[in-house]
Protein backbone atom coordinates (compact mmCIF):
# COMPACT_ATOMS: atom_id res chain seq x y z
CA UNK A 1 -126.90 186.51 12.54
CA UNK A 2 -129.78 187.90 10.79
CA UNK A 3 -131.44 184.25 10.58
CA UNK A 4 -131.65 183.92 14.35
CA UNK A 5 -133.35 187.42 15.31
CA UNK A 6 -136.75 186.25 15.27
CA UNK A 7 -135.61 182.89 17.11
CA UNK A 8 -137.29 182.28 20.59
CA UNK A 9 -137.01 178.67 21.02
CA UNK A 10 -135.23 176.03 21.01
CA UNK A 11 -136.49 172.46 20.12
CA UNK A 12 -133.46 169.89 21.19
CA UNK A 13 -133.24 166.59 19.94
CA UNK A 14 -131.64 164.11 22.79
CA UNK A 15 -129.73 161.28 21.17
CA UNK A 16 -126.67 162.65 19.92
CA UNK A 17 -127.22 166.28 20.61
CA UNK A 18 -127.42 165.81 23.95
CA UNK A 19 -126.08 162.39 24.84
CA UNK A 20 -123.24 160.46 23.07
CA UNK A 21 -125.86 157.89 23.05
CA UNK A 22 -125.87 156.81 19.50
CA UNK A 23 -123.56 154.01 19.55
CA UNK A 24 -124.80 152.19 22.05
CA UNK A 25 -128.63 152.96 20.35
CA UNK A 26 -126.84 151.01 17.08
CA UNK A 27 -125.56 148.33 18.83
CA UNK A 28 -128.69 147.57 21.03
CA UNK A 29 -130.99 147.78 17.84
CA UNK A 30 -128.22 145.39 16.16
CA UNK A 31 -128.00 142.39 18.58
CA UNK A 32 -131.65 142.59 18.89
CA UNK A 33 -132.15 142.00 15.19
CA UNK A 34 -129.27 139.89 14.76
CA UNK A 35 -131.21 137.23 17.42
CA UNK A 36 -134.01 137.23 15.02
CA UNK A 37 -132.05 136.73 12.04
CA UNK A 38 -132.81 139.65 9.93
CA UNK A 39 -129.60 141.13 8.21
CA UNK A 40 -128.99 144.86 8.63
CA UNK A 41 -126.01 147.27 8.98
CA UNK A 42 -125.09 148.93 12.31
CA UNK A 43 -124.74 152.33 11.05
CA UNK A 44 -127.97 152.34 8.71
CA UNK A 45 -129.55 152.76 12.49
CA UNK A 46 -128.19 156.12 12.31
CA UNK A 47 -130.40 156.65 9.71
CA UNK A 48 -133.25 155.69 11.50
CA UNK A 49 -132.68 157.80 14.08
CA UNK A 50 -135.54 159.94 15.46
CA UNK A 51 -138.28 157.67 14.60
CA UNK A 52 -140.26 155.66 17.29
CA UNK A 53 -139.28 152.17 17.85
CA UNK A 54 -142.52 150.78 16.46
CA UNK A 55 -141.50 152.81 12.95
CA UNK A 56 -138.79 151.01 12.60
CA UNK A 57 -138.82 147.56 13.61
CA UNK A 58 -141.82 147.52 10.89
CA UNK A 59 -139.49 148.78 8.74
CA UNK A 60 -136.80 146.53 9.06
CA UNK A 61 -139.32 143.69 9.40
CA UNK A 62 -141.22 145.04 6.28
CA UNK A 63 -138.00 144.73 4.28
CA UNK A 64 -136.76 141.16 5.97
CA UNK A 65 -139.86 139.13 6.00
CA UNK A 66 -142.46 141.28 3.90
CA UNK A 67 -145.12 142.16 6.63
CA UNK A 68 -145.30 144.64 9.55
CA UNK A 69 -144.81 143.45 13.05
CA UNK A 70 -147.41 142.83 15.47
CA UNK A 71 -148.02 145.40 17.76
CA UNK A 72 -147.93 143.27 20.99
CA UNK A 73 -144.55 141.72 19.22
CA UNK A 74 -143.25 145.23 18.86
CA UNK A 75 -143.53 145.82 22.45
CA UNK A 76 -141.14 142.68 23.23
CA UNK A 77 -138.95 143.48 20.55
CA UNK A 78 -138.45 147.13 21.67
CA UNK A 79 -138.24 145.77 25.58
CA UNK A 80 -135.28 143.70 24.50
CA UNK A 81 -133.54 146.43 22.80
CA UNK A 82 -134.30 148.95 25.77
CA UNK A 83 -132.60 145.84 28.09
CA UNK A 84 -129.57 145.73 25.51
CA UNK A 85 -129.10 149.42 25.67
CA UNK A 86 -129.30 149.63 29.33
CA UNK A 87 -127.02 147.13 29.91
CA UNK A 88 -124.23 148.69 27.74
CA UNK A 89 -123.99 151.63 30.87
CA UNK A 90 -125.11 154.96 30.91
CA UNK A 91 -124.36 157.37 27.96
CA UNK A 92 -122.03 160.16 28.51
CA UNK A 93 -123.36 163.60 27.90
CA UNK A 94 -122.32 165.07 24.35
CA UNK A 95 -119.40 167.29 25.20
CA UNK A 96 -120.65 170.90 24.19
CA UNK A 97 -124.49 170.62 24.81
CA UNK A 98 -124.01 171.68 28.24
CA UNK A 99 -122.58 175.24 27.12
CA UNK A 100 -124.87 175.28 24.18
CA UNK A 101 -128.01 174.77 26.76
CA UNK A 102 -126.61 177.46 28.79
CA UNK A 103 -125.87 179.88 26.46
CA UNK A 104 -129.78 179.50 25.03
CA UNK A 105 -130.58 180.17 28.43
CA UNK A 106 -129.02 183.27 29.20
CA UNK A 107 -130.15 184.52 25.77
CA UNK A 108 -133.89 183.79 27.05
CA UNK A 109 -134.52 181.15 24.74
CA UNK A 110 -137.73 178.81 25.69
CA UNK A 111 -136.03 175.02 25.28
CA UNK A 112 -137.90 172.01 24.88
CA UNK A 113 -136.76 168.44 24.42
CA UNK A 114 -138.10 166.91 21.56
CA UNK A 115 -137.19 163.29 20.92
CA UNK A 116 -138.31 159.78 19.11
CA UNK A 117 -136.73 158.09 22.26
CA UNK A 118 -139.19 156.28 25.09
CA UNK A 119 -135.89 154.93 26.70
CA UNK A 120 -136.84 155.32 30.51
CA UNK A 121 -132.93 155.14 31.48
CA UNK A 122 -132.24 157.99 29.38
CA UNK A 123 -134.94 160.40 29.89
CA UNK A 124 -134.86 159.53 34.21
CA UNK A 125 -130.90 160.58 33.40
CA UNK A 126 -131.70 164.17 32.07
CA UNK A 127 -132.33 165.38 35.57
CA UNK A 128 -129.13 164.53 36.68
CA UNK A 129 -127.30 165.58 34.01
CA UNK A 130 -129.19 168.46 32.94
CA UNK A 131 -130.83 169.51 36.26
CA UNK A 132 -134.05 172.17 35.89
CA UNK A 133 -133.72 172.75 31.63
CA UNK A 134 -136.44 170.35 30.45
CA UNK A 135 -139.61 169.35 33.27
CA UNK A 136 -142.48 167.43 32.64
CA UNK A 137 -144.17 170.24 30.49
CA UNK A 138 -140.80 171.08 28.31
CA UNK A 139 -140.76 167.58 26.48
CA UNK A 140 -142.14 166.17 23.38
CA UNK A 141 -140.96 161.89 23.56
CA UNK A 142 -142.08 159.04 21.63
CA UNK A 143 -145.10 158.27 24.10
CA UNK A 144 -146.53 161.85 23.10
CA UNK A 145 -146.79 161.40 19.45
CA UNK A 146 -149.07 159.38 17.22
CA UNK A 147 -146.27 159.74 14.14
CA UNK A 148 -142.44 160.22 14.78
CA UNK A 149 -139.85 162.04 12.85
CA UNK A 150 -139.53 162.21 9.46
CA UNK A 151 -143.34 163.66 10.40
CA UNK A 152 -143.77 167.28 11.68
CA UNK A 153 -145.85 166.35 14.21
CA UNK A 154 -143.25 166.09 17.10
CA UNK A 155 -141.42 169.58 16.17
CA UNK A 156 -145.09 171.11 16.04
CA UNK A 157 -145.79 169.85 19.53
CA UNK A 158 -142.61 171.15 20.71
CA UNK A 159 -143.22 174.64 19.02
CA UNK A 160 -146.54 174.47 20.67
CA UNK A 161 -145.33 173.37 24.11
CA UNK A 162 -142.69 176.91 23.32
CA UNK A 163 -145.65 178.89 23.34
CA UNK A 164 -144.17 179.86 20.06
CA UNK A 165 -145.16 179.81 16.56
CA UNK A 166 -142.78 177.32 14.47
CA UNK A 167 -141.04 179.86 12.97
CA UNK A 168 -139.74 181.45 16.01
CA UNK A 169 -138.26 178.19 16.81
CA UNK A 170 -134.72 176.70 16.11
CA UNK A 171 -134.18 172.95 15.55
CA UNK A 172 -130.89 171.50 17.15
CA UNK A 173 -130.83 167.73 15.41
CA UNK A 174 -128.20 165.51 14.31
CA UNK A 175 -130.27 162.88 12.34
CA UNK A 176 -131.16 163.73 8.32
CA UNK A 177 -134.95 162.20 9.55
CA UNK A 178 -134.77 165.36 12.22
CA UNK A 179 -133.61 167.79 10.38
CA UNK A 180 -136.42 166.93 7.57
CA UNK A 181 -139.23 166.93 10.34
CA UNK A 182 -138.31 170.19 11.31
CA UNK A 183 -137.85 172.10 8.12
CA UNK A 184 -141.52 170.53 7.49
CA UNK A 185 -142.47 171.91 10.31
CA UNK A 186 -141.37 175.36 9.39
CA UNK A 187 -138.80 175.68 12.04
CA UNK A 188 -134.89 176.96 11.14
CA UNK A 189 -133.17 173.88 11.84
CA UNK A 190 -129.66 173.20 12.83
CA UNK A 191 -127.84 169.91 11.74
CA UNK A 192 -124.78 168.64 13.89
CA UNK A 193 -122.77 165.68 12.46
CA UNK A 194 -121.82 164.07 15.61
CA UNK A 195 -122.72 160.37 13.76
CA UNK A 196 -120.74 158.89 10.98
CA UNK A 197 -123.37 160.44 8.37
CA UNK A 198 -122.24 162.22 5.54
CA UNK A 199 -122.61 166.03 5.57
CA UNK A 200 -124.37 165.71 2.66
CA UNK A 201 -127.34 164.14 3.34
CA UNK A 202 -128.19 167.06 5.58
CA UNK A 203 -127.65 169.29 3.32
CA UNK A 204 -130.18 167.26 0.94
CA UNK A 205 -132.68 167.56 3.99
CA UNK A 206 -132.43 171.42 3.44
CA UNK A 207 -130.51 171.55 7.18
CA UNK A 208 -129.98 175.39 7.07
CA UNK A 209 -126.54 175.40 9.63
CA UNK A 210 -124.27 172.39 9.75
CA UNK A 211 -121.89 172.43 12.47
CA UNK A 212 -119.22 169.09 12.80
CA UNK A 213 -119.50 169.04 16.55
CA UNK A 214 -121.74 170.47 19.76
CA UNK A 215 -118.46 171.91 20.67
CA UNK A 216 -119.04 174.23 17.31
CA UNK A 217 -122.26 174.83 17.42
CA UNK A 218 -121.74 176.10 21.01
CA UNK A 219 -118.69 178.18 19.74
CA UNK A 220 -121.36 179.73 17.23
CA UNK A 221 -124.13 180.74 19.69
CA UNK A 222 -121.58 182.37 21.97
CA UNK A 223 -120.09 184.51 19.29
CA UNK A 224 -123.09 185.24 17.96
CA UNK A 225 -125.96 185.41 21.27
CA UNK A 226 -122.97 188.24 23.02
């Protein structure tokens, strides 16, 4: 495809893309904010998805009790739902994003992890599951980055950690909030619906692929990276 000629890198989101990790993410933030007594929906975490922690308890707390958290109340509140997610058992990889990482690979594409997540039990598990793609210089997390996704800032950091310019890098995300960090960024950016959101709202994000699955996305990039 003509779009991806001038592609170099790739800047991978981790929860969801590569990690059927979001519904345990849901139901950790859930019965965290359920023991505080602040109403909310399991799937609007969904739409949360790829900002820090800190973004959105103070937005859920913004909304339930009209103030932002404190920050040494944030940590507590974001230990508890890091104990709540561990304790639901490790997340499977995301059938696909093996292939797909392989596939950028032999194609010579850079690949850098870039994520809102500071969840130690996932980010210790990438080395077992994904052995050698991302080290210690080929991620972008939530500890890196004074302002999460919706913000460029984390795809721009990736981009830079590519060596590359923005526009020679490709965006694999599957939250709306991702997808709109990196078109802001300047970065193609690839949308895959492997959450209960609509199509739609990526395509209101300006997500230039959509693919339903890793499995298709994969399919894509060996078709088209022969």
């Amino acid at each position: 495809m003509e779009k991806l000629q001038k592609i170099r890198g790739a800047l991978i989101d981790m929860d969801g893309v590569l990690y059927d990790s979001m519904p345990g993410h849901t139901l950790a933030w859930k019965r965290m904010m359920d023991s505080l007594g602040v109403e909310c929906d399991r799937d609007e975490f969904y739409l949360y998805e790829g900002m820090t922690g800190a973004a959105t308890i103070d937005l859920l707390f913004k909304r339930a009790f009209g103030h932002e958290c404190e920050p040494d109340k944030i940590k507590e509140l974001y230990a508890i739902k890091s104990q709540n997610f561990k304790s639901l058992g490790p997340a499977k990889p995301m059938p696909g994003a093996d292939r797909m990482l392989s596939l950028l690979a032999e194609a010579g594409f850079v690949r850098v992890l870039v994520t809102g997540s500071g969840q130690a039990s996932l980010l210790d598990a990438l080395q077992r599951d994904y052995p050698g793609v991302f080290g210690k210089g080929g991620m972008v997390t939530a500890h890196d980055v004074t302002h999460g996704k919706p913000d460029p800032e984390p795809y721009l950091k990736g981009a830079a950690l590519a060596g590359l310019e923005p526009s020679e890098c490709m965006v694999v995300e599957n939250a709306p909030l991702g997808v709109r960090a990196g078109k802001a960024a300047g970065c193609f950016t690839v949308a895959v619906t492997t959450g209960p959101i609509a199509r739609e709202a990526f395509e209101r994000e300006g997500a230039d692929m959509i693919f339903e699955s890793m499995e298709a996305f994969a399919d894509f990039l060996q078709e088209e990276l022969k």
